[in-house]
C-alpha atoms as a PDB file:
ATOM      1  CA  UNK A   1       0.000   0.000   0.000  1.00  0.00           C
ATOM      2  CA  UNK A   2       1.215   3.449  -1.136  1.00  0.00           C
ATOM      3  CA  UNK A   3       0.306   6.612   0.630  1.00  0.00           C
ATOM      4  CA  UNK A   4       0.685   9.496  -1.536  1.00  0.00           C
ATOM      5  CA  UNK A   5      -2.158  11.857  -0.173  1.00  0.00           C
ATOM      6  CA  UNK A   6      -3.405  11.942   3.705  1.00  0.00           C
ATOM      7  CA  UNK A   7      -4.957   9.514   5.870  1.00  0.00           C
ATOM      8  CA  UNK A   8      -6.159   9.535   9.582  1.00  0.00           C
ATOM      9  CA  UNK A   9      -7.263   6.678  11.774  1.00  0.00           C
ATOM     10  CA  UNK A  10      -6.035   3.027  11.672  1.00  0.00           C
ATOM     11  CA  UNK A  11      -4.164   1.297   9.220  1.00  0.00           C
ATOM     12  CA  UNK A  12      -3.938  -2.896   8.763  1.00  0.00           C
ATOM     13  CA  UNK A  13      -2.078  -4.112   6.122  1.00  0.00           C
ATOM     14  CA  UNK A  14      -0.422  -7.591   5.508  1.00  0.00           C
ATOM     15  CA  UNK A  15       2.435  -6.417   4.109  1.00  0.00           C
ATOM     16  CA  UNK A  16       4.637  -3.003   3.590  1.00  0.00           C
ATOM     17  CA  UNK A  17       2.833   0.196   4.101  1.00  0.00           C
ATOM     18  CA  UNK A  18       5.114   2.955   2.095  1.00  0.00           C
ATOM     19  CA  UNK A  19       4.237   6.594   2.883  1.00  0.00           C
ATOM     20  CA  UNK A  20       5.996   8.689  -0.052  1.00  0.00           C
ATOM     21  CA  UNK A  21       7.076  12.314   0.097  1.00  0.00           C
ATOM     22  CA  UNK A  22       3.726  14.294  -0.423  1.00  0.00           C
ATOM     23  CA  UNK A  23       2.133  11.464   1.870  1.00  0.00           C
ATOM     24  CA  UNK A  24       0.911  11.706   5.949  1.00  0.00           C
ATOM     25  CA  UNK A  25      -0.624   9.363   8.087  1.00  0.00           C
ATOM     26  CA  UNK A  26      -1.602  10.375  11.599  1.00  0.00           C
ATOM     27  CA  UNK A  27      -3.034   7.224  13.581  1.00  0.00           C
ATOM     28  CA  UNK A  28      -2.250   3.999  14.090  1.00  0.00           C
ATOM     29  CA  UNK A  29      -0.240   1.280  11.364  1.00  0.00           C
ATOM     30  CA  UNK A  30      -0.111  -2.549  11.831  1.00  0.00           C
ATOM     31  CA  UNK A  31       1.671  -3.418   8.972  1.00  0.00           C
ATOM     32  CA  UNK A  32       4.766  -6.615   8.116  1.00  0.00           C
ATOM     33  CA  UNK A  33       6.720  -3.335   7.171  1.00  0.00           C
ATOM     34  CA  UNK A  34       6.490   0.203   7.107  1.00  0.00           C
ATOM     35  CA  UNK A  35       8.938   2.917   5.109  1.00  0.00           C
ATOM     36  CA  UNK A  36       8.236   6.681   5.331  1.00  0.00           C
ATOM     37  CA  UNK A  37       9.618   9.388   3.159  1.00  0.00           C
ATOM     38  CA  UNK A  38       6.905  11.691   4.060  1.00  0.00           C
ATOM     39  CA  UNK A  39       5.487  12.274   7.598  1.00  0.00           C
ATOM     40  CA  UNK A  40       3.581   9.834  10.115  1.00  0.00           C
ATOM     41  CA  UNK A  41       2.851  10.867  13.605  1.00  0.00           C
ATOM     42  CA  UNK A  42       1.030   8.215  15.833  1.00  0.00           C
ATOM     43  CA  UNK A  43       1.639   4.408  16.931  1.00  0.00           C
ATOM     44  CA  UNK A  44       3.392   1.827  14.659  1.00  0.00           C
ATOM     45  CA  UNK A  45       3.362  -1.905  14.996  1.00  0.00           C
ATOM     46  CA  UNK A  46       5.691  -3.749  12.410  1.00  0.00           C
ATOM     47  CA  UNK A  47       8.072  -6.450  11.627  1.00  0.00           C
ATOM     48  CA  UNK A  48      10.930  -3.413  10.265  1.00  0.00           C
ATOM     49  CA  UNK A  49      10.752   0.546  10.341  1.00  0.00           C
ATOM     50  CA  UNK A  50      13.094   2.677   7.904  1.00  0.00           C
ATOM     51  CA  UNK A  51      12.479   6.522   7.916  1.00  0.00           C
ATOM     52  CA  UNK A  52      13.911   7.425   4.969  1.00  0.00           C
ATOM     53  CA  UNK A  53      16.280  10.776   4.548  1.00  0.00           C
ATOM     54  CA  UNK A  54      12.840  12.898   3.824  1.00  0.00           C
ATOM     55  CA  UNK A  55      11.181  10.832   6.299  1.00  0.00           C
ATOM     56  CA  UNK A  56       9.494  12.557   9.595  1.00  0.00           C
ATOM     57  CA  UNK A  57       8.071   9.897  12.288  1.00  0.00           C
ATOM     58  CA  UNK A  58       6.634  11.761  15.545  1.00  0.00           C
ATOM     59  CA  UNK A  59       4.999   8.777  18.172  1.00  0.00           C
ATOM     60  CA  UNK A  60       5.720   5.427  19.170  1.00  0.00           C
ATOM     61  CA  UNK A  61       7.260   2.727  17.145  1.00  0.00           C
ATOM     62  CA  UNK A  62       6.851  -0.937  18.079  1.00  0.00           C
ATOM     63  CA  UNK A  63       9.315  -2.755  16.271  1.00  0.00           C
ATOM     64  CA  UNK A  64      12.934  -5.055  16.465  1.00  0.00           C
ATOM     65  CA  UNK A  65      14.334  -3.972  13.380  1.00  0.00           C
ATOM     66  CA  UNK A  66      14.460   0.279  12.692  1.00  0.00           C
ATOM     67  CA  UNK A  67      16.928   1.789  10.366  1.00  0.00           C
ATOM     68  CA  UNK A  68      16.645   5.918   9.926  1.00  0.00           C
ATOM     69  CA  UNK A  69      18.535   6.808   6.984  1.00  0.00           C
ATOM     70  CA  UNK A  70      20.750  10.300   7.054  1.00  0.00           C
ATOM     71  CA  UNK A  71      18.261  12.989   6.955  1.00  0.00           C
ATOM     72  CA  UNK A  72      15.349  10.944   7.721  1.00  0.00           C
ATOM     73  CA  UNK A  73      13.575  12.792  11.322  1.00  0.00           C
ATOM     74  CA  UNK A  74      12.083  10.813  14.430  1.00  0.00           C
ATOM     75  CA  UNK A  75      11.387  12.001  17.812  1.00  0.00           C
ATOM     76  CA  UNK A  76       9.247   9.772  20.130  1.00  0.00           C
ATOM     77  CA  UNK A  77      10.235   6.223  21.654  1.00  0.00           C
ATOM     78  CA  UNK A  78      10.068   3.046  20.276  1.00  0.00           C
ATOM     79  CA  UNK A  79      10.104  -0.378  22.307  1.00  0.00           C
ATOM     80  CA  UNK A  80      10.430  -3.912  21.010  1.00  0.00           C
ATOM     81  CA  UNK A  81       7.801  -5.789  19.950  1.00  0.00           C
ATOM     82  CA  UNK A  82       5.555  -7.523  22.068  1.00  0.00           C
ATOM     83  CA  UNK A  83       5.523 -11.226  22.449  1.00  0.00           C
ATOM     84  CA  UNK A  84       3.279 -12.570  21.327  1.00  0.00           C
ATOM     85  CA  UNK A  85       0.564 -14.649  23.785  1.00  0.00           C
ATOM     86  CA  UNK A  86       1.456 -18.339  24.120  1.00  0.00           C
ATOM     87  CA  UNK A  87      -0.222 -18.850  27.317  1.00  0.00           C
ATOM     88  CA  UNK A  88      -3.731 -20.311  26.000  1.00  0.00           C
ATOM     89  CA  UNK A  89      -6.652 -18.494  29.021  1.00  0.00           C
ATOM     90  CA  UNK A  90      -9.274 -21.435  28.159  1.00  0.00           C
ATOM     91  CA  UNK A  91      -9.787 -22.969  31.254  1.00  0.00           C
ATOM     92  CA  UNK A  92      -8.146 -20.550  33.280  1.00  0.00           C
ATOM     93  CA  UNK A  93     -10.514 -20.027  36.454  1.00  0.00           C
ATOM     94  CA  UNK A  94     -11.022 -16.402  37.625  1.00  0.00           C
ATOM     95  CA  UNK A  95     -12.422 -15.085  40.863  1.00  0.00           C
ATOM     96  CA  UNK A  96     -15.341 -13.479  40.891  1.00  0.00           C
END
């Protein structure tokens, strides 16, 4: 998916969300992998991150593989990316 215009809210996408130079998202993206060149501010989840040298990225980044390429902007945090849940709840008694 190719951003080229501007978008707000949430984003899902199974595989690389690419937000060009005239492009902004401001939300959320869950996406395999996500490269900006324009500007996102908001929450990313995704497999790998590269701001690119025209790239802006103001929020939080979930992610274990970011690359910012000379030029390229970010100011925020980022934190790795969840584990997934192995633990299966079924069965699991609460009280109540």
């Amino acid at each position: 998916m190719q951003v080229d215009g501007s978008i707000e809210g949430q984003i899902n996408a199974e595989k690389t969300v690419v937000i060009s130079e005239t492009g902004l998202i401001s939300g959320e993206i869950f996406a395999e992998r996500v490269l900006v060149n324009g500007r996102f501010e908001g929450t990313c989840h995704a497999a790998s991150i590269e701001i690119l040298s025209m790239g802006k990225v103001s929020g939080t980044l979930y992610t274990d593989d970011l690359s910012i390429e000379q030029g390229g902007k970010f100011l925020g945090e980022t934190h790795a990316s969840p584990e997934k849940q192995v633990v299966d709840l079924q069965g699991v008694k609460t009280n109540s």
